[in-house]
Protein backbone atom coordinates (compact mmCIF):
# COMPACT_ATOMS: atom_id res chain seq x y z
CA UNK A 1 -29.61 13.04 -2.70
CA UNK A 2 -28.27 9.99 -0.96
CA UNK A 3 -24.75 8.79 -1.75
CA UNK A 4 -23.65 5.04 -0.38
CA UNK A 5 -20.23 4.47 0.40
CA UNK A 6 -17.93 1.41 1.12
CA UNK A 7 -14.44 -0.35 0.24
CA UNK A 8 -12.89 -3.40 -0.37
CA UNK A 9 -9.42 -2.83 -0.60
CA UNK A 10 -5.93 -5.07 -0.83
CA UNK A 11 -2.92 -5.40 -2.61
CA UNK A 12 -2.22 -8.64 -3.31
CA UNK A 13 1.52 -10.37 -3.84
CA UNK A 14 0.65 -13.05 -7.01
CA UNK A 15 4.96 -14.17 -5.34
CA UNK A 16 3.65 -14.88 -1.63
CA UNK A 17 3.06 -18.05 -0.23
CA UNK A 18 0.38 -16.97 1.97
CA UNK A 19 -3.12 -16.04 1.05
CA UNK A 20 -5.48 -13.82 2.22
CA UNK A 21 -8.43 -15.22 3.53
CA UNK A 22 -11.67 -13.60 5.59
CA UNK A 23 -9.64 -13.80 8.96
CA UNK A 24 -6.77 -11.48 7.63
CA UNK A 25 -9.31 -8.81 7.20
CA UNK A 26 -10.89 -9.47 10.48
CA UNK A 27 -7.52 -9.10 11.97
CA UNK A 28 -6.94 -5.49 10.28
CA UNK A 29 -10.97 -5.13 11.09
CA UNK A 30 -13.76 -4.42 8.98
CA UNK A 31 -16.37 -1.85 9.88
CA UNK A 32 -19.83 -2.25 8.92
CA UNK A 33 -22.48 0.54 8.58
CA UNK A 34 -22.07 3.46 11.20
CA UNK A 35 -18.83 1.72 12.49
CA UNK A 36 -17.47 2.59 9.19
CA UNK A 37 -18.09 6.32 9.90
CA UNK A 38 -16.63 5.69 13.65
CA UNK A 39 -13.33 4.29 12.65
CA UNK A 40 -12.77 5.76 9.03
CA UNK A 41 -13.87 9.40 9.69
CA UNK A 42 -11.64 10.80 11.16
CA UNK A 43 -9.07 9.26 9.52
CA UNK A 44 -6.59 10.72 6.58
CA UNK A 45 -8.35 7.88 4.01
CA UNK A 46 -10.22 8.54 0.86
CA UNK A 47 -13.67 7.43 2.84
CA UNK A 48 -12.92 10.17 5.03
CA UNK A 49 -12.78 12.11 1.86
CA UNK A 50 -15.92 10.57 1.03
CA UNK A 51 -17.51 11.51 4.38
CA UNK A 52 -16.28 15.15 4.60
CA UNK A 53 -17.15 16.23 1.36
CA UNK A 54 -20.94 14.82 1.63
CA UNK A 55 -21.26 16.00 4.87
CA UNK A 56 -20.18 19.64 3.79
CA UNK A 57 -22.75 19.24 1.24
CA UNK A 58 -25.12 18.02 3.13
CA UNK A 59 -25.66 15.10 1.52
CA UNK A 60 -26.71 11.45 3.34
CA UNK A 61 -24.16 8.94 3.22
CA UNK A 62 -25.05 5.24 3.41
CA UNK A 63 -22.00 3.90 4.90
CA UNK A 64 -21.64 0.44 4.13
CA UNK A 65 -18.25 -1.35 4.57
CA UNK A 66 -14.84 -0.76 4.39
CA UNK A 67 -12.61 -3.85 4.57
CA UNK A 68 -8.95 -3.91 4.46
CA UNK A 69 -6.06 -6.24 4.83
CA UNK A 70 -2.14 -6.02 5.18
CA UNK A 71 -0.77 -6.90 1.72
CA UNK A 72 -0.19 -9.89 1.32
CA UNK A 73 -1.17 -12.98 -0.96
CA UNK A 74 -4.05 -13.83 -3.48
CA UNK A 75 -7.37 -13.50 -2.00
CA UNK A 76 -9.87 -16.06 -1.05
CA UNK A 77 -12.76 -15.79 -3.53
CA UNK A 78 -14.59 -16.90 -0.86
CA UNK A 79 -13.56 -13.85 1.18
CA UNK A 80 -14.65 -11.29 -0.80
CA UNK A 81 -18.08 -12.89 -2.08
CA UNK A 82 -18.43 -12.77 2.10
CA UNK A 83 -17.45 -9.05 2.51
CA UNK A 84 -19.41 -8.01 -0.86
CA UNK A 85 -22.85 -9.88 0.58
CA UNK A 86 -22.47 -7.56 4.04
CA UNK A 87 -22.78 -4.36 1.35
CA UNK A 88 -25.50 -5.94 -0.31
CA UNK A 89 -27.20 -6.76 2.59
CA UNK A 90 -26.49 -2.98 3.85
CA UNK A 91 -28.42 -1.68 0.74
CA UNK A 92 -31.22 -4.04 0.72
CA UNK A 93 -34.43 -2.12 0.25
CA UNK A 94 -32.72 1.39 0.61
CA UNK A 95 -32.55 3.82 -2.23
CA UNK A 96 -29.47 5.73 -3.35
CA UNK A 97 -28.55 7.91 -6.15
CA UNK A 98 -24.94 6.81 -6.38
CA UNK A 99 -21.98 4.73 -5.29
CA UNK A 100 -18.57 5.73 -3.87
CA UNK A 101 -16.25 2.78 -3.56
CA UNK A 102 -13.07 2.40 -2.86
CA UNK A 103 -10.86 -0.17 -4.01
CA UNK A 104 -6.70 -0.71 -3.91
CA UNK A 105 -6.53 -1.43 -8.06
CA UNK A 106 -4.09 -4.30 -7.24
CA UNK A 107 -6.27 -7.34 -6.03
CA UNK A 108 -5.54 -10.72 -7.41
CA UNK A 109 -8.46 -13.20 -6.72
CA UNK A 110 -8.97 -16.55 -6.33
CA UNK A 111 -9.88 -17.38 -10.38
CA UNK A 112 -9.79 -13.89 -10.98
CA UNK A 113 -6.69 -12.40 -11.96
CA UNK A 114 -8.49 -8.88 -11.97
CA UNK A 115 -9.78 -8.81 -8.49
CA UNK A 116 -11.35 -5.10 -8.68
CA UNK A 117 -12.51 -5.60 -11.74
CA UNK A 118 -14.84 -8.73 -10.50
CA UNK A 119 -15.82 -6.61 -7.39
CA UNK A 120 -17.20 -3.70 -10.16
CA UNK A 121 -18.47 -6.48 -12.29
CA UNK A 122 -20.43 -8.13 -8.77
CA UNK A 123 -21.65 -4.02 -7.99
CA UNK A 124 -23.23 -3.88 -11.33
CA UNK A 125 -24.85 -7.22 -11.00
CA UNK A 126 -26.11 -5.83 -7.98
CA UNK A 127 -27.10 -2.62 -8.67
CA UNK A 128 -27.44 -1.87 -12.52
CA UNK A 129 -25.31 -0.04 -15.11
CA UNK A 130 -27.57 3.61 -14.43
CA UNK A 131 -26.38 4.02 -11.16
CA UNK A 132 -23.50 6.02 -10.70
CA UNK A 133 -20.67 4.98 -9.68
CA UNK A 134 -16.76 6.38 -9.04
CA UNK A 135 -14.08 4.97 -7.48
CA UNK A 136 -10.85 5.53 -5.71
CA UNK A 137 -7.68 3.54 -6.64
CA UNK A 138 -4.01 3.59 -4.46
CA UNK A 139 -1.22 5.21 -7.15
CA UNK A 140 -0.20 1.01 -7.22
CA UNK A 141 -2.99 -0.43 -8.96
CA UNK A 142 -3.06 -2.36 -12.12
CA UNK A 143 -5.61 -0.84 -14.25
CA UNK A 144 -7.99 -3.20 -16.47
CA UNK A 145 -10.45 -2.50 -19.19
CA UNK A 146 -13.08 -3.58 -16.93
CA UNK A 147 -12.39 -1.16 -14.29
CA UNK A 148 -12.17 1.67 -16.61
CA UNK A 149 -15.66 0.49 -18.49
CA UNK A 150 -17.58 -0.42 -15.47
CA UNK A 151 -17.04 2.76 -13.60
CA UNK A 152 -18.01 6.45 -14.38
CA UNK A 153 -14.75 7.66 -13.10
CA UNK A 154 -12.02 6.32 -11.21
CA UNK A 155 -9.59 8.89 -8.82
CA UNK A 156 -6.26 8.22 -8.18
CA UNK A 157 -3.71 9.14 -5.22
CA UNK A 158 -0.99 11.15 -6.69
CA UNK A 159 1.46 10.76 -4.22
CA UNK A 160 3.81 7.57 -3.22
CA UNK A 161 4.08 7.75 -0.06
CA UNK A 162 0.32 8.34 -0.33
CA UNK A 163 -0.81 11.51 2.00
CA UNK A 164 -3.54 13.08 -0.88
CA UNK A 165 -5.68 9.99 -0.07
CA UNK A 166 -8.32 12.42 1.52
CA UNK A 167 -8.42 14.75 -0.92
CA UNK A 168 -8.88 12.57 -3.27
CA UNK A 169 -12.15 10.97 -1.84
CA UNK A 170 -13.41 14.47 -1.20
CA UNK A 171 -12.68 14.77 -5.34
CA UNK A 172 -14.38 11.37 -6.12
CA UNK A 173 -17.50 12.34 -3.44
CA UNK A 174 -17.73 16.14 -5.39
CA UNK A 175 -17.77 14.59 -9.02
CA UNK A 176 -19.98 12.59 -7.31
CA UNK A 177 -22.42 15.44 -6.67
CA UNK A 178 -21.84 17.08 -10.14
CA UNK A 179 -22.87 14.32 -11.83
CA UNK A 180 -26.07 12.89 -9.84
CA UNK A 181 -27.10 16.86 -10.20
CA UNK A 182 -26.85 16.50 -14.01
CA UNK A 183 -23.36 19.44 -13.84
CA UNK A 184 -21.25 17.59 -15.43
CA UNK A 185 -20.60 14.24 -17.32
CA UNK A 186 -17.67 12.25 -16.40
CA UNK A 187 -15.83 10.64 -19.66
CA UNK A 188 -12.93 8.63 -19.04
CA UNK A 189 -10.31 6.96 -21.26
CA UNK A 190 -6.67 4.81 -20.55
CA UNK A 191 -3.68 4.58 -22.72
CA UNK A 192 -0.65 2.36 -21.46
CA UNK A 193 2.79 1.01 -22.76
CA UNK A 194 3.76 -2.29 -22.04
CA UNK A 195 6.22 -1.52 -18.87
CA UNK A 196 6.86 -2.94 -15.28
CA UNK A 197 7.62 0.33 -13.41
CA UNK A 198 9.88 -0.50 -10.67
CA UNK A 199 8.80 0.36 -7.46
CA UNK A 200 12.27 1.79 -6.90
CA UNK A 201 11.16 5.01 -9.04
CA UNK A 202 8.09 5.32 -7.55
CA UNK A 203 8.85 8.25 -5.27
CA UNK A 204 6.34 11.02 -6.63
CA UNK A 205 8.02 13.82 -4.68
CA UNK A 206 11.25 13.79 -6.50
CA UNK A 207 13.32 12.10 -9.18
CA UNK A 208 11.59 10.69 -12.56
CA UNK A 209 8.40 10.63 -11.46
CA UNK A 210 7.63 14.38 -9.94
CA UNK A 211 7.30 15.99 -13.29
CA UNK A 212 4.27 13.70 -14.01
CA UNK A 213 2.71 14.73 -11.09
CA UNK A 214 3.21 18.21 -11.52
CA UNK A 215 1.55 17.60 -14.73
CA UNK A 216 -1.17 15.73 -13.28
CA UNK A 217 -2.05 18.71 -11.10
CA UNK A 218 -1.50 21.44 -13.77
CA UNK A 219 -4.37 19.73 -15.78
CA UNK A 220 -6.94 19.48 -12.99
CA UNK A 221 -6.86 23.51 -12.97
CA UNK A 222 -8.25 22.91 -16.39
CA UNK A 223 -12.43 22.61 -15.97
CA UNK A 224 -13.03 20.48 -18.72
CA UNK A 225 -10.40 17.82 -17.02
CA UNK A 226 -12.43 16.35 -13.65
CA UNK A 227 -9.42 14.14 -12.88
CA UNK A 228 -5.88 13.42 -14.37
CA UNK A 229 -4.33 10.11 -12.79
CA UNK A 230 -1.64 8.10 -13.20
CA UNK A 231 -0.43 4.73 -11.93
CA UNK A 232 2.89 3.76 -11.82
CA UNK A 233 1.31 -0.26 -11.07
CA UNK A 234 2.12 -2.73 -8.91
CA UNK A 235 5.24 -4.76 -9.85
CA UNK A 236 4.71 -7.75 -7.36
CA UNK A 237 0.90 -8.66 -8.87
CA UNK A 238 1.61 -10.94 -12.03
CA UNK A 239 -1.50 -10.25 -13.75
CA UNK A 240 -2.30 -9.37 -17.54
CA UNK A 241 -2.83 -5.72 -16.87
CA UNK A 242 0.06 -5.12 -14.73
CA UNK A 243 1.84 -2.08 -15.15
CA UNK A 244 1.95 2.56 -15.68
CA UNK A 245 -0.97 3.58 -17.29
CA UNK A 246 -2.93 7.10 -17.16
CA UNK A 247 -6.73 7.52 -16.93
CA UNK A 248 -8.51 10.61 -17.82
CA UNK A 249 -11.83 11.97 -16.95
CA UNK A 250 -12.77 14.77 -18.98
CA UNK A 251 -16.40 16.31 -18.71
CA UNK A 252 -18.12 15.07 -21.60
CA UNK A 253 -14.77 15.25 -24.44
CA UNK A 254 -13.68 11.95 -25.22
CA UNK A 255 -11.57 12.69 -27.58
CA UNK A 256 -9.68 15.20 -25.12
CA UNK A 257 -9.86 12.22 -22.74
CA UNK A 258 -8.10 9.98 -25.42
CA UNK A 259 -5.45 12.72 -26.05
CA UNK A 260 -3.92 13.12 -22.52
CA UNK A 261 -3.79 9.92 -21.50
CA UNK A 262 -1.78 9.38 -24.40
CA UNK A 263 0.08 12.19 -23.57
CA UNK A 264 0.60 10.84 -19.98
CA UNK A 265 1.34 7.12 -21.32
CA UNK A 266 4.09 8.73 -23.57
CA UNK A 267 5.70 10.36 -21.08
CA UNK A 268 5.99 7.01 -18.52
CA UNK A 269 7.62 5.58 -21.72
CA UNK A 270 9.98 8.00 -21.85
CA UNK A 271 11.46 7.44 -18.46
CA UNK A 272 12.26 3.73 -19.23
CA UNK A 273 16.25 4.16 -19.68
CA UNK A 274 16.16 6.17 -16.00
CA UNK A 275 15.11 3.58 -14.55
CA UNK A 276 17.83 1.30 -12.98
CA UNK A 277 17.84 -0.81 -10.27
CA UNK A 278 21.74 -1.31 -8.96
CA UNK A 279 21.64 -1.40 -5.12
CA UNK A 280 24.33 -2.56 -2.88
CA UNK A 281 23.36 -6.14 -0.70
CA UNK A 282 22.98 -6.91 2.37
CA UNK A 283 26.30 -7.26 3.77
CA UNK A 284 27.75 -3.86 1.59
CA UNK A 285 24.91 -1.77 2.95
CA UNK A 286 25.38 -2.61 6.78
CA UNK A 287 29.38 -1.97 6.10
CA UNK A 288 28.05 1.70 4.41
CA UNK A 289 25.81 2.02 7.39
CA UNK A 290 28.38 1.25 10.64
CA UNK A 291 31.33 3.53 8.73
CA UNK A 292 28.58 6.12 8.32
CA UNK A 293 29.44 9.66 9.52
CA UNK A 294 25.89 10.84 9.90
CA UNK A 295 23.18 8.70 11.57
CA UNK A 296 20.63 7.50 11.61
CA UNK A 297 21.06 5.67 8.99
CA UNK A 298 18.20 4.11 7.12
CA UNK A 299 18.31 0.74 5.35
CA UNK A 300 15.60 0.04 3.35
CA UNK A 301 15.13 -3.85 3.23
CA UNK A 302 13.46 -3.76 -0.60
CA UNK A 303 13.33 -7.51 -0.98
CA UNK A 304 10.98 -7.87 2.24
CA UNK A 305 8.68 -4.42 1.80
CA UNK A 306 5.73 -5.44 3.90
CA UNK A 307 3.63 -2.67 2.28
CA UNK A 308 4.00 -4.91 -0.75
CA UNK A 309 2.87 -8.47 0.42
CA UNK A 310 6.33 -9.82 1.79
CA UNK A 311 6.82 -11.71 4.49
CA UNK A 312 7.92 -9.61 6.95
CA UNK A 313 10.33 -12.01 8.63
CA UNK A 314 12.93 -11.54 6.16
CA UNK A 315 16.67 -11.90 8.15
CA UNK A 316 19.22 -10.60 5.41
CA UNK A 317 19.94 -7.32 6.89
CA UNK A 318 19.90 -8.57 11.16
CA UNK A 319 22.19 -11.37 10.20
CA UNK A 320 24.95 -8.49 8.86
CA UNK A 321 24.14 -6.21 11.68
CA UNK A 322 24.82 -9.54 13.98
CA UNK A 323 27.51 -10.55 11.97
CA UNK A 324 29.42 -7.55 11.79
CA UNK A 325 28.45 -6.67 15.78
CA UNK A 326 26.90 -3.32 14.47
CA UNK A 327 25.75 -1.11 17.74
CA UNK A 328 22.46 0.51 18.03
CA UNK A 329 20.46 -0.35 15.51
CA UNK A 330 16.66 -1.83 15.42
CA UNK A 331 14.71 -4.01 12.97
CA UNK A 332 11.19 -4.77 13.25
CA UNK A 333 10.79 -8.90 12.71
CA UNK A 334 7.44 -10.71 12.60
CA UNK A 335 8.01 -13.69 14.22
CA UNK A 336 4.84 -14.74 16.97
CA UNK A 337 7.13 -17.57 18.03
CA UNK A 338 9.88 -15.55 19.59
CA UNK A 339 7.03 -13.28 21.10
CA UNK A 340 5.93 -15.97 23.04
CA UNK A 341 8.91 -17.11 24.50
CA UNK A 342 9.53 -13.80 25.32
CA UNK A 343 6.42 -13.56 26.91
CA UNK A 344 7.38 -16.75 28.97
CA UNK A 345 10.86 -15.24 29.88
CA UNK A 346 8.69 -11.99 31.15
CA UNK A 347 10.21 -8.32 31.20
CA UNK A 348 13.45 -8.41 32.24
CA UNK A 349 14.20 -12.31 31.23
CA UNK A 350 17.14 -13.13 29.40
CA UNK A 351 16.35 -15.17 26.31
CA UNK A 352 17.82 -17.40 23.09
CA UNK A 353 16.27 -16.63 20.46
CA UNK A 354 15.94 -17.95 16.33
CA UNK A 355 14.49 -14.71 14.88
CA UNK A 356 12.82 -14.38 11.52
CA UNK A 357 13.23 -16.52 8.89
CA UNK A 358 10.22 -18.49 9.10
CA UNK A 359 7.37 -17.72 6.60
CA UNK A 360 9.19 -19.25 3.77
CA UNK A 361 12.64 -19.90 1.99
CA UNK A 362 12.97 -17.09 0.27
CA UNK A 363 13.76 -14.20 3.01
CA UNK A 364 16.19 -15.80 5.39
CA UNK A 365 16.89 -18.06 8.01
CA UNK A 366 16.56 -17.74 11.76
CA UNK A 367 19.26 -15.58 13.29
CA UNK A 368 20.08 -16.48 16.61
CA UNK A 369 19.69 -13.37 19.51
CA UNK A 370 20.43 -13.79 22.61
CA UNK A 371 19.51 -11.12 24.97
CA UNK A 372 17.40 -9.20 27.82
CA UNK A 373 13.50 -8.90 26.70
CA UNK A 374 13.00 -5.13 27.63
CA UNK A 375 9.33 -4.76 26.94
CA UNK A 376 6.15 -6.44 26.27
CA UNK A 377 3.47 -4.65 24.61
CA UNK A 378 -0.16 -5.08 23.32
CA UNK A 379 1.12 -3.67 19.66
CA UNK A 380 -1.56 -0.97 19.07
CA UNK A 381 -0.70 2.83 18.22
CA UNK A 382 -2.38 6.02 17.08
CA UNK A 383 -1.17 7.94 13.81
CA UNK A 384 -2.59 11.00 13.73
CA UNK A 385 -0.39 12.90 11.43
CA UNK A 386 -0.61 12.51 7.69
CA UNK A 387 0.84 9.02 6.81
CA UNK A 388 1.17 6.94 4.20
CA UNK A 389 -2.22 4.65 4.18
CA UNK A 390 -4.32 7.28 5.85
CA UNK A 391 -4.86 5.02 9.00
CA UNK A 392 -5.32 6.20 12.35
CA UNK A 393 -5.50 2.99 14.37
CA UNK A 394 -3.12 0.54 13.98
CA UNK A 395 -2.33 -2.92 15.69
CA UNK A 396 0.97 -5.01 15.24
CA UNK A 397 -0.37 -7.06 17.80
CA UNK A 398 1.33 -8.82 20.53
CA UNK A 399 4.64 -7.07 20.61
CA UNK A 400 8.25 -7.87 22.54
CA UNK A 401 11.04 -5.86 22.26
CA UNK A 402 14.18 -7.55 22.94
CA UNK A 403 17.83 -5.99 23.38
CA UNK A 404 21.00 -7.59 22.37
CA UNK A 405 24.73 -6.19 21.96
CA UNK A 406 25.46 -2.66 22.29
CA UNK A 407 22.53 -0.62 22.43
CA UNK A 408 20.61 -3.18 19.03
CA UNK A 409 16.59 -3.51 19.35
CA UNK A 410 14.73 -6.17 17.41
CA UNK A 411 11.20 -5.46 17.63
CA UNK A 412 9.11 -8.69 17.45
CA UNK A 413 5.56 -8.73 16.44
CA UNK A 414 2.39 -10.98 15.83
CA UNK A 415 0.76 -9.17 13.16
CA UNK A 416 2.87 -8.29 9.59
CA UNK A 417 2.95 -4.65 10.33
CA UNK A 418 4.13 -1.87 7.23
CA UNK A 419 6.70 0.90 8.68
CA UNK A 420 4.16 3.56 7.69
CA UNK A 421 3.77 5.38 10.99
CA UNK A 422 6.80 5.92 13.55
CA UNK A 423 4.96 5.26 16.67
CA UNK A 424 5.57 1.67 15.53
CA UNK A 425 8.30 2.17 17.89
CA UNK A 426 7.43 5.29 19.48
CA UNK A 427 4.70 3.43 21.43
CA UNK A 428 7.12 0.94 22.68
CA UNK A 429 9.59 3.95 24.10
CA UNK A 430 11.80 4.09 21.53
CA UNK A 431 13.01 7.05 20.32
CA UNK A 432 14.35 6.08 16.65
CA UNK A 433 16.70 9.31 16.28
CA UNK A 434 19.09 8.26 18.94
CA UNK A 435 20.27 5.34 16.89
CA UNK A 436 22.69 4.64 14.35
CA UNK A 437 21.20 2.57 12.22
CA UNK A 438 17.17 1.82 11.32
CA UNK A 439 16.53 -0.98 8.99
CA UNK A 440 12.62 -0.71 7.98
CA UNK A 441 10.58 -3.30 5.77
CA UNK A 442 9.90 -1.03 2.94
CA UNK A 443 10.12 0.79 -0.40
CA UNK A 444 9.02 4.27 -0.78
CA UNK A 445 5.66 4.27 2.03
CA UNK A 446 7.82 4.72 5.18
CA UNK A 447 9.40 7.88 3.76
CA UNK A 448 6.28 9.92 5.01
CA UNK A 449 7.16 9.32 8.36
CA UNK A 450 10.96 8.36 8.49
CA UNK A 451 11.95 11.54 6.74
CA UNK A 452 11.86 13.64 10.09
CA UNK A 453 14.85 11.33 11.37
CA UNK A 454 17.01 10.08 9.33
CA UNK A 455 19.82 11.30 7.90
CA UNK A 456 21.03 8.63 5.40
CA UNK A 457 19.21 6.90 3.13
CA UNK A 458 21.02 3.44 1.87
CA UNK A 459 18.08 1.11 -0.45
CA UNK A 460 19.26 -2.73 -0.42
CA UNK A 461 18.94 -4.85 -2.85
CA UNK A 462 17.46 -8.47 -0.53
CA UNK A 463 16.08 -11.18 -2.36
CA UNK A 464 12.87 -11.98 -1.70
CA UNK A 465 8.75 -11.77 -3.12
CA UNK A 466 8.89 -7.94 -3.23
CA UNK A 467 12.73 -7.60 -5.23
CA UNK A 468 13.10 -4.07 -6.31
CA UNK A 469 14.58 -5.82 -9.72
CA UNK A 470 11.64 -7.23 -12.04
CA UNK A 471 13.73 -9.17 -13.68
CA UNK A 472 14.22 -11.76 -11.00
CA UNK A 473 10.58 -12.38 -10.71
CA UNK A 474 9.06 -15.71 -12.16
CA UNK A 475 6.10 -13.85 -14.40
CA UNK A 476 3.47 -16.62 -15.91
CA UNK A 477 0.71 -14.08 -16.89
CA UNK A 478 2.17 -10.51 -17.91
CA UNK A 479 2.12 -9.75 -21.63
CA UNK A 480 5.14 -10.12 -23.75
CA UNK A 481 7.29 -8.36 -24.80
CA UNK A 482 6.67 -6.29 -21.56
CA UNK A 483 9.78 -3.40 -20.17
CA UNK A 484 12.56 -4.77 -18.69
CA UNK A 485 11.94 -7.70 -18.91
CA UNK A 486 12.44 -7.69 -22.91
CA UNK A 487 13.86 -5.96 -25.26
CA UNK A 488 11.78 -3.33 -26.76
């Protein structure tokens, strides 16, 4: 038996101004045949689910590719035709009894709204409708028809922050198995209600959402149910298929298929009136934050939640902590202007600087900082815990960390980095507990890390292309009437 394995993987922000092209993934890196197995192995990622579970077996593996880039905005067809041709090229002439593949469930393409599904549709193309094939999809994609009918069986993460994504691809990779070796035959069906869930609620370890999952988990004891997922969708992608939906895979029962995920679908539905999204703003939540009588404090900046395609230079929150001379607090800003004229004022220079605020006109102006540049750094870091994202290696690139006030770090970087790991600023010397006040870039991912800190949690309500508030978002392509945006 010989299983081949890749990914193409991105969420993609239909509200950004910036699009994703072939560079963007070069920048995160994309690892081609045994480099896939280098980098990705021993990583906490569904392909190193993939990887263990065939291995165990011992089963080959044809790694192909796994490509990935920070959210951000619609892709480049031109990028993906690129990245699907290098697993094409990979398979040329070899043959394979399956597919793993792992895809994000929330791409929006160049002319095609349903990004994964066109990947799936290009696989088939490729490789024929007999061939196996499962795939893995983050708890924030967007389901479609075509994904559900082009695939034998789709897995999904069941936890936001995501830390199951290994088990997971060690699930996909054993159905896998089952199925080449005739043991069972996967048989999936969807059910949805027409609902934005907003990414607010999205927390699957507490609050309206952790009964689902418990749910979710009580099936899969069951042995006639080979996966029970659930997506709570991706708010920020305005697509036709946006939105909660549950996916069974039952072994061979249809109709027992079409039964849960109705099941599941009418239990999402359910949840609708629980789902509000009142937050204080900016300049409330810094006031909450310096009057505090625990710390750290974390503000969660919703409107600019890199993990969702934002900007990442978004300067609502460091203009209150400036404006109301807050004391040690940090806030991670991509900005690679200010990094270079920190780099030209050299460790220990005193600079003026217009932070943030640059990407577009919806997160911010400049903020103007003027203080003592404390650090320069290359930007890379090692995760090895279990993180959201499942990434070991990560680069923010060229990094400065500049001091201002009492005791306040901005962190500046080059590349849009998500708050998923802590040595973010661990690697720069920080050590985030001894502060009063943390602002991250976020919605529910950094929790998996942040959680050992902090003490206070305060979600604000910025503007912004990731708003924690659907109904603020300009939606051309989402069905109507669609919850809350309507009345239904």
């Amino acid at each position: 038996m010989r299983i081949a394995i890749g990914g193409i993987m991105h969420e993609s922000n239909s509200f950004s101004a910036k699009p994703t092209n072939l560079a963007l993934f070069e920048e995160v890196g994309i690892a081609e045949g045994e480099d896939l197995r280098r980098v990705w192995g021993n990583s906490r990622h569904e392909i190193a689910g993939y990887l263990a579970d065939l291995d165990e077996a011992g089963v080959e593996s044809i790694p192909t590719l796994m490509a990935w880039a920070t959210p951000s905005g619609m892709v480049e067809r031109a990028a993906i035709d690129e990245l699907l041709s290098r697993v094409f090229h990979r398979l040329k002439g070899e043959s394979f009894d399956g597919i793993l593949f792992g895809l994000h469930g929330a791409m929006v393409l160049e002319g095609h709204q349903d990004g994964d599904g066109y990947i799936l549709q290009r696989l088939r193309a490729e490789f024929g409708s007999e061939i196996p094939l499962i795939s893995t999809l983050d708890f924030h994609a967007n389901i479609s028809e075509t994904m559900v009918n082009l695939t034998d069986a789709l897995v999904v993460y069941q936890s936001n922050p995501h830390v199951d994504q290994l088990q997971r691809g060690k699930l996909a990779a054993s159905m896998m198995r089952r199925f080449i070796k005739g043991e069972v035959r996967p048989t999936q069906a969807m059910a949805r209600h027409p609902m934005i869930f907003p990414i607010l609620h999205q927390n699957t370890t507490h609050g309206p959402m952790k009964p689902l999952i418990d749910r979710l988990k009580e099936l899969e004891t069951r042995d006639e149910v080979l996966a029970a997922n659930l997506v709570a969708g991706f708010p920020y992608a305005d697509v036709p298929e946006i939105g909660a939906v549950s996916v069974i895979v039952t072994d061979g029962d249809e109709a027992l298929a079409q039964e849960l995920s109705k099941e599941l679908a009418d239990s999402l539905w359910a949840l609708r009136d629980r789902l509000d999204t009142n937050l204080p703003d900016a300049a409330e939540a810094v006031r909450l934050a310096n009057e505090s009588v625990v710390e750290p404090v974390v503000l969660v900046e919703m409107g600019d939640n890199v993990g969702g395609g934002s900007a990442a230079d978004s300067t609502f929150i460091l203009s209150e902590l400036v404006r109301q001379k807050s004391e040690r607090s940090i806030v991670v800003v991509y900005d690679p202007e200010s990094v270079k004229a920190c780099v030209g004022a050299g460790i220990g220079g005193q600079v003026s600087l217009q932070v943030g605020g640059k990407t577009d006109e919806l997160h911010g102006t400049p903020v103007s900082i003027f203080g003592r540049v404390r650090l320069l750094a290359d930007g890379k870091y090692e995760e090895r815990e279990i993180r959201h994202g499942g990434r070991r290696y990560n680069d923010q690139g060229l990094t400065a960390l500049v001091e201002y006030g009492v005791g306040n770090l901005v962190v500046i970087n080059s590349h849009r980095d998500p708050p998923m790991s802590l040595h973010q600023l661990l690697s720069l010397g920080i050590q985030p507990e001894r502060f009063r006040i943390l602002v991250v870039k976020a919605a529910i991912a950094y929790r998996a890390a942040y959680e050992s800190v902090l003490k206070r949690i305060i979600e604000v309500d910025t503007p912004g292309t990731t708003t924690p508030n659907p109904r603020r978002l300009d939606y051309k392509h989402v069905p109507r009437p669609i919850f809350p945006l309507d009345e239904i």
